[in-house]
PDB file of N, CA and C in Angstrom:
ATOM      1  N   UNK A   1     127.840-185.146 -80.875  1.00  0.00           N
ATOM      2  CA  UNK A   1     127.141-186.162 -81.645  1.00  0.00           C
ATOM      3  C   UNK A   1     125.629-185.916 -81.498  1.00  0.00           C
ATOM      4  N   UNK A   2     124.956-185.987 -82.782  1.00  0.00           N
ATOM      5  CA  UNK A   2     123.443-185.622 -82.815  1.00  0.00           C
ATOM      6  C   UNK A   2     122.558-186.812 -81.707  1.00  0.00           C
ATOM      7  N   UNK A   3     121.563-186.522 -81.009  1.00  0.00           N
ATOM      8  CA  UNK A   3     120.846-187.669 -80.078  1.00  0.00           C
ATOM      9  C   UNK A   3     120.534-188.767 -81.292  1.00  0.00           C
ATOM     10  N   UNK A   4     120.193-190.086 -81.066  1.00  0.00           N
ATOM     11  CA  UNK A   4     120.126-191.403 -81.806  1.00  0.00           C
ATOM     12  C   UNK A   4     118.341-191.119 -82.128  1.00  0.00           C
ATOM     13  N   UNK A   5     118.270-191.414 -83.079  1.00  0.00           N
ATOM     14  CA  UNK A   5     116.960-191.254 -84.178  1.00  0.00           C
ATOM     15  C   UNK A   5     116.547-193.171 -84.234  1.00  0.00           C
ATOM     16  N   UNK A   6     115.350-193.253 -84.116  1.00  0.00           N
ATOM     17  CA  UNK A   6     114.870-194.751 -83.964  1.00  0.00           C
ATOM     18  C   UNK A   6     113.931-194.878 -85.303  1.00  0.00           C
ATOM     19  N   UNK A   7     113.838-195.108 -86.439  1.00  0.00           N
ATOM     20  CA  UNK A   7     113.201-196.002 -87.592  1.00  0.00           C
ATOM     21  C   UNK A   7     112.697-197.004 -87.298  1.00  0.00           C
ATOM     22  N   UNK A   8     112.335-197.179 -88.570  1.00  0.00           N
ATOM     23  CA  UNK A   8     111.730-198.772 -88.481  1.00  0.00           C
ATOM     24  C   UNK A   8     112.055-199.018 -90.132  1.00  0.00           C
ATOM     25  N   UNK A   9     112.414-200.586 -90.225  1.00  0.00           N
ATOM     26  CA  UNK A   9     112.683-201.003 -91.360  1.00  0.00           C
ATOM     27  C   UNK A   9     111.768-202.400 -91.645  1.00  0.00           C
ATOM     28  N   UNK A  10     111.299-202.659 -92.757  1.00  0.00           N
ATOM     29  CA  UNK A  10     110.170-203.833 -92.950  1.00  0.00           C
ATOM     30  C   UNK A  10     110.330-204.281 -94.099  1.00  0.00           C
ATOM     31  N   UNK A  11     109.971-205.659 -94.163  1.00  0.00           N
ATOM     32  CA  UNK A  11     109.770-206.621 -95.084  1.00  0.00           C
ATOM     33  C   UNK A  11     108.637-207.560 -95.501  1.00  0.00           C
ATOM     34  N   UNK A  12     108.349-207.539 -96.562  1.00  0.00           N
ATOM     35  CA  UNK A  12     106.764-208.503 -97.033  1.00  0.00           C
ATOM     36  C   UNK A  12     107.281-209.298 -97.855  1.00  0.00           C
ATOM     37  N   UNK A  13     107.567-210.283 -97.437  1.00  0.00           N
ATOM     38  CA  UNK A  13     107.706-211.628 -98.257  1.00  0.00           C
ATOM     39  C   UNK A  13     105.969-212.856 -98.667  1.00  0.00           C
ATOM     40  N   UNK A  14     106.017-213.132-100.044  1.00  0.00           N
ATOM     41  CA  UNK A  14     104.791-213.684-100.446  1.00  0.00           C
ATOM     42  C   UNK A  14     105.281-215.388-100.691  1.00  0.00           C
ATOM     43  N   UNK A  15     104.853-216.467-100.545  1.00  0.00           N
ATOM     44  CA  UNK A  15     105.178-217.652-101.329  1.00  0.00           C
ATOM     45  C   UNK A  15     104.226-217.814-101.733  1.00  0.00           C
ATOM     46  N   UNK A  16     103.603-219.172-103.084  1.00  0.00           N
ATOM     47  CA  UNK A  16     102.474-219.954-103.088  1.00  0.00           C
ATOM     48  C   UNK A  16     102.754-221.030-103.344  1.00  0.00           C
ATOM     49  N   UNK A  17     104.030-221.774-102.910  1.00  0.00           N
ATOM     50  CA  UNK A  17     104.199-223.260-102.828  1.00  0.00           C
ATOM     51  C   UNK A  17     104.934-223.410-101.721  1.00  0.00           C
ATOM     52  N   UNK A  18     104.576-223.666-100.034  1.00  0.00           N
ATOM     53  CA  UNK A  18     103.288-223.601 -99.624  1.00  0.00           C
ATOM     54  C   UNK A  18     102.999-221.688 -99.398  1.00  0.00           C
ATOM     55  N   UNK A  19     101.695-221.486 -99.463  1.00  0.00           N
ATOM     56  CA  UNK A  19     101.184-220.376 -99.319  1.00  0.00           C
ATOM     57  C   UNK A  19     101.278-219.490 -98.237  1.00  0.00           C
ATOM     58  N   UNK A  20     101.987-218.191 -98.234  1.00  0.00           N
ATOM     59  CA  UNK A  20     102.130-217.537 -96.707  1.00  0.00           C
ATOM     60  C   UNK A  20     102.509-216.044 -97.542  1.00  0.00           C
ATOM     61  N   UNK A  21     102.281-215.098 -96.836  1.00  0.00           N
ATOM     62  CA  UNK A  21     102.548-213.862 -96.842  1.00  0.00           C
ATOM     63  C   UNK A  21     103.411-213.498 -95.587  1.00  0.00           C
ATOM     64  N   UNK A  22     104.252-213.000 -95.152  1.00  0.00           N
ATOM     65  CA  UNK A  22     105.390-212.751 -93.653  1.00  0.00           C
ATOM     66  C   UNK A  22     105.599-211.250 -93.847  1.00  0.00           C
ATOM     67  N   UNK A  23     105.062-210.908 -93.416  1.00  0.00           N
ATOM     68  CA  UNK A  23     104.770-209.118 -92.952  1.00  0.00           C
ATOM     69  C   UNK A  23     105.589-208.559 -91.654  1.00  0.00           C
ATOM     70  N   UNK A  24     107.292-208.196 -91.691  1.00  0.00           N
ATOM     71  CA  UNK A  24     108.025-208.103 -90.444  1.00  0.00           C
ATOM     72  C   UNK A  24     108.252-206.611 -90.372  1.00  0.00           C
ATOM     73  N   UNK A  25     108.422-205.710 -88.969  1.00  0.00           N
ATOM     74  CA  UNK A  25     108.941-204.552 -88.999  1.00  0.00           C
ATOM     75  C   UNK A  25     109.760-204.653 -88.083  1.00  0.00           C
ATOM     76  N   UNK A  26     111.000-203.971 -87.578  1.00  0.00           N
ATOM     77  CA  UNK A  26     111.798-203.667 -86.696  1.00  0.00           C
ATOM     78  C   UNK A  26     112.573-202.416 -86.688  1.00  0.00           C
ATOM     79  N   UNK A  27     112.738-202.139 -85.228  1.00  0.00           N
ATOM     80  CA  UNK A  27     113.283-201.015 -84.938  1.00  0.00           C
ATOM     81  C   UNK A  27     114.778-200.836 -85.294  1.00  0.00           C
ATOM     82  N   UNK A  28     115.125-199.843 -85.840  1.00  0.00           N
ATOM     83  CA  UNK A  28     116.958-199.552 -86.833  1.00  0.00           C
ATOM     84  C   UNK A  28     117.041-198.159 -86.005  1.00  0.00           C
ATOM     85  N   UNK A  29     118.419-198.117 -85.639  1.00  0.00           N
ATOM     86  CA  UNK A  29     118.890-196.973 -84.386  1.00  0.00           C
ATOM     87  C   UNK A  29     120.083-196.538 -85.541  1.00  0.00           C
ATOM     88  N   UNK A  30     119.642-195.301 -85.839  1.00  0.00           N
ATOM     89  CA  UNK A  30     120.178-194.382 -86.899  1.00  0.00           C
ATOM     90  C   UNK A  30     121.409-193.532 -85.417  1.00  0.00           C
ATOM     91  N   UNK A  31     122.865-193.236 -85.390  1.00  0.00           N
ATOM     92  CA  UNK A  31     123.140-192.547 -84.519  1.00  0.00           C
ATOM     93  C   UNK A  31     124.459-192.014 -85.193  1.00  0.00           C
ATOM     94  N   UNK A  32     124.597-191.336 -86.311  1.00  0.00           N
ATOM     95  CA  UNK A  32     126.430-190.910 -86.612  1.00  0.00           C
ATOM     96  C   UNK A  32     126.586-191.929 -86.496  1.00  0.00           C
ATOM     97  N   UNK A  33     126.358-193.299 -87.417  1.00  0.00           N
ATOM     98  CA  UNK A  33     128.206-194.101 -87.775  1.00  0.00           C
ATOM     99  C   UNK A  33     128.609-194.893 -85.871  1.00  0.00           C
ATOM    100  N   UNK A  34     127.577-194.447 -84.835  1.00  0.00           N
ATOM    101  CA  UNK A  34     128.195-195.024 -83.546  1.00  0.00           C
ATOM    102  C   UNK A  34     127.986-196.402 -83.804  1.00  0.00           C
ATOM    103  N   UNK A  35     129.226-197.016 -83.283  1.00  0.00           N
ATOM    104  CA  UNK A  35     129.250-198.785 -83.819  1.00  0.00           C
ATOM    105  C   UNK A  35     128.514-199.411 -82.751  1.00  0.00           C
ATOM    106  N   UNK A  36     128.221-198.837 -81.506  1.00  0.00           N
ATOM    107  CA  UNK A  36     127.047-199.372 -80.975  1.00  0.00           C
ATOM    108  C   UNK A  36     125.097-199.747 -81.380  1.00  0.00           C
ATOM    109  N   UNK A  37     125.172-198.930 -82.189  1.00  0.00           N
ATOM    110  CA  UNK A  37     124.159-198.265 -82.990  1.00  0.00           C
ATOM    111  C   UNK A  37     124.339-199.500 -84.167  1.00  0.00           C
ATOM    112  N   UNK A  38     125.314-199.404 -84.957  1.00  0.00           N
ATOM    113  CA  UNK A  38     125.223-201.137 -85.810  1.00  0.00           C
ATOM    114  C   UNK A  38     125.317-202.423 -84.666  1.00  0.00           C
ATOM    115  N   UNK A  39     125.893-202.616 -83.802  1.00  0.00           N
ATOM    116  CA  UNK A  39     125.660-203.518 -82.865  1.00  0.00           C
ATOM    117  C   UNK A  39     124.512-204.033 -82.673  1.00  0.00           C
ATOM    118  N   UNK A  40     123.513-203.286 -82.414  1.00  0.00           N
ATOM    119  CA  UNK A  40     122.074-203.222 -82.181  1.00  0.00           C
ATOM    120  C   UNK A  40     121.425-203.626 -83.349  1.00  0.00           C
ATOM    121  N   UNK A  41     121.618-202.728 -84.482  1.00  0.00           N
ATOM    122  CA  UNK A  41     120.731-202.776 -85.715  1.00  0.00           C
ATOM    123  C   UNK A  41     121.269-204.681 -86.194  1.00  0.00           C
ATOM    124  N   UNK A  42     122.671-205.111 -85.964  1.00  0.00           N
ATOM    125  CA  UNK A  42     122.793-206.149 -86.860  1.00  0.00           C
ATOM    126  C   UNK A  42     122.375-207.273 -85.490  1.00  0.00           C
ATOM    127  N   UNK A  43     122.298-207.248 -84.425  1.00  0.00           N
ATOM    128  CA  UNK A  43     121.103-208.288 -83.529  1.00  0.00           C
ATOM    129  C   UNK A  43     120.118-207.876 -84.037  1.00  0.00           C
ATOM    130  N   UNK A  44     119.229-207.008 -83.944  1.00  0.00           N
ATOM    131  CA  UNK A  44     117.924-206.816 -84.373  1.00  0.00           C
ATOM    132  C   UNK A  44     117.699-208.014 -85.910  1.00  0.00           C
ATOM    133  N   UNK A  45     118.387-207.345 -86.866  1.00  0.00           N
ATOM    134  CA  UNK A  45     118.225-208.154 -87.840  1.00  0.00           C
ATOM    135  C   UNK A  45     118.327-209.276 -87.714  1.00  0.00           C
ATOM    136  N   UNK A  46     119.192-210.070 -86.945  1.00  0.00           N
ATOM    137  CA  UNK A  46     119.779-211.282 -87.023  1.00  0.00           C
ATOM    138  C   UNK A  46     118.474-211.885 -86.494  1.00  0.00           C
ATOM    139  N   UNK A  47     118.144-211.753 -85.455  1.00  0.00           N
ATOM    140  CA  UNK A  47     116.448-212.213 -84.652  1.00  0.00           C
ATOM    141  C   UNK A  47     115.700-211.967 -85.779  1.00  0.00           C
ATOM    142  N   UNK A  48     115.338-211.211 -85.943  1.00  0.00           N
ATOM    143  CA  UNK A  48     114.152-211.070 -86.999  1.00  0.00           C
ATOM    144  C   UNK A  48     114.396-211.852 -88.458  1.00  0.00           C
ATOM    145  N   UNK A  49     115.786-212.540 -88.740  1.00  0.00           N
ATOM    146  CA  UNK A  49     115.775-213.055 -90.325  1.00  0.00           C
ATOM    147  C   UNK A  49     115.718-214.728 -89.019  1.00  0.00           C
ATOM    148  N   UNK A  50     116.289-214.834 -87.960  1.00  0.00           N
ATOM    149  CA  UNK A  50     116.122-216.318 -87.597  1.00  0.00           C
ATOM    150  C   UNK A  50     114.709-216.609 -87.486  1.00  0.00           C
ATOM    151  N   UNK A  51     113.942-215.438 -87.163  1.00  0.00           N
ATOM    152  CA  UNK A  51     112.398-216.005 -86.910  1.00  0.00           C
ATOM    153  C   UNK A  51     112.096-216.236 -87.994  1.00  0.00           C
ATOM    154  N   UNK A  52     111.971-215.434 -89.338  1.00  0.00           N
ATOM    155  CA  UNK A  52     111.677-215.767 -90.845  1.00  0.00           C
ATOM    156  C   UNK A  52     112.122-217.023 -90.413  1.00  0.00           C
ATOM    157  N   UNK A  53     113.260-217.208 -90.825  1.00  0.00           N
ATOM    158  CA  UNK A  53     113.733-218.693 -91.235  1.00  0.00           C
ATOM    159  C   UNK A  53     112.883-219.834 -90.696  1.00  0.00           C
ATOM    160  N   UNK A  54     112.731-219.673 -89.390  1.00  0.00           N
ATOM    161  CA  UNK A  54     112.044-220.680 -88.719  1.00  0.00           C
ATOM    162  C   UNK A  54     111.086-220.998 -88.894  1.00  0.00           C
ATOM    163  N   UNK A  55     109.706-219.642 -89.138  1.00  0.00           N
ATOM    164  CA  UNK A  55     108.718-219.819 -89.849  1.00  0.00           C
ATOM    165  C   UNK A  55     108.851-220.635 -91.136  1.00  0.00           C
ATOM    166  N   UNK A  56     109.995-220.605 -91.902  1.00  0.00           N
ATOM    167  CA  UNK A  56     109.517-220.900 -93.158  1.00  0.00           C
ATOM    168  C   UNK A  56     110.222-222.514 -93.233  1.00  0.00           C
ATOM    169  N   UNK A  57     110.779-222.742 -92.596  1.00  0.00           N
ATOM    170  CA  UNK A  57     111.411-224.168 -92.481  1.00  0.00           C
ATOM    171  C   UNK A  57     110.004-224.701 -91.608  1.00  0.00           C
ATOM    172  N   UNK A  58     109.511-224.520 -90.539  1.00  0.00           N
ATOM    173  CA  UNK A  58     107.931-224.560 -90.097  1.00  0.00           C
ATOM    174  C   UNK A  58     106.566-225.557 -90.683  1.00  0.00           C
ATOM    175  N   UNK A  59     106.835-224.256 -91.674  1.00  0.00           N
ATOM    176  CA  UNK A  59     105.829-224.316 -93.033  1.00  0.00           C
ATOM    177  C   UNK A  59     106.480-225.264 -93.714  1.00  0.00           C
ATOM    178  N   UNK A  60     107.494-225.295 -94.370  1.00  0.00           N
ATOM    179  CA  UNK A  60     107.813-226.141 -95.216  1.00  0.00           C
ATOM    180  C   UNK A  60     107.620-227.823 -95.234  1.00  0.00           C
ATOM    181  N   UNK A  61     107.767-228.114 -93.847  1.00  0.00           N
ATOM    182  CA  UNK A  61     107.970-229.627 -93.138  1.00  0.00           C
ATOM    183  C   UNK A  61     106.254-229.399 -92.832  1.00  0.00           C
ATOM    184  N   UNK A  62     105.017-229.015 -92.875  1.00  0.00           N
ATOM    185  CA  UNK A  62     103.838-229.225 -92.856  1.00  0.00           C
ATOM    186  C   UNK A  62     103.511-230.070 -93.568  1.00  0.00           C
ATOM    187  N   UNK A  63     102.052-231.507 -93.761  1.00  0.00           N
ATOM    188  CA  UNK A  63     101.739-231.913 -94.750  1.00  0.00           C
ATOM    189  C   UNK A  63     101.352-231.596 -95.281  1.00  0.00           C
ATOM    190  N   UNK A  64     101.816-232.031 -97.002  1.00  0.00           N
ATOM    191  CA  UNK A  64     100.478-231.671 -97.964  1.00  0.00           C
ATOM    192  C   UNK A  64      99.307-232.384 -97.931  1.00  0.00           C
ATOM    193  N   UNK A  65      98.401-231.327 -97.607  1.00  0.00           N
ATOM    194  CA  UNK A  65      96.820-231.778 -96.988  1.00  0.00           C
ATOM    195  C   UNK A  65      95.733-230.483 -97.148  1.00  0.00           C
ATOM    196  N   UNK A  66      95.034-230.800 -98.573  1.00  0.00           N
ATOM    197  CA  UNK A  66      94.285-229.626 -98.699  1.00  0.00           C
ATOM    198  C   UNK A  66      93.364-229.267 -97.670  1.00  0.00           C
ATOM    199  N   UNK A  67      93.187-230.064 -96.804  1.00  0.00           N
ATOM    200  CA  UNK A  67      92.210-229.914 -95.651  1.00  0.00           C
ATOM    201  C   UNK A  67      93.053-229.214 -94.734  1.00  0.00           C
ATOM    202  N   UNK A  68      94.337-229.136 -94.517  1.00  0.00           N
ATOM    203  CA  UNK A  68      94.884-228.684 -93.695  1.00  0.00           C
ATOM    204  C   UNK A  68      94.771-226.789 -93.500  1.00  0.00           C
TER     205      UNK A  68
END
């Protein structure tokens, strides 16, 4: 089996009702198909879409307050 190759995979999400740009990267473990190797990659993702989420539920429950 070839040694495990480490990537990175990223996402830029924009809103403007409320306003945010979310700029994420994370590390993806490329290895032959080893299901340890998706193990990893689908925690990785899973953390990184709960933090989105959280951010944006966050934001969402903020007031509307142009001063803010």
């Amino acid at each position: 089996m070839p040694p495990p190759v480490i990537s990175t995979r990223e996402t830029i999400e924009n809103s403007t009702s409320p306003e945010y740009t979310i700029e994420a990267r994370w590390p993806v473990l490329e290895w032959g198909g080893d299901q340890r190797a998706g193990a990893f990659n689908q925690a990785v993702e899973a953390f990184v879409n709960d933090d989105i989420d959280g951010f944006k539920e966050g934001v969402a429950n903020l007031p509307d307050d142009p001063a803010f």
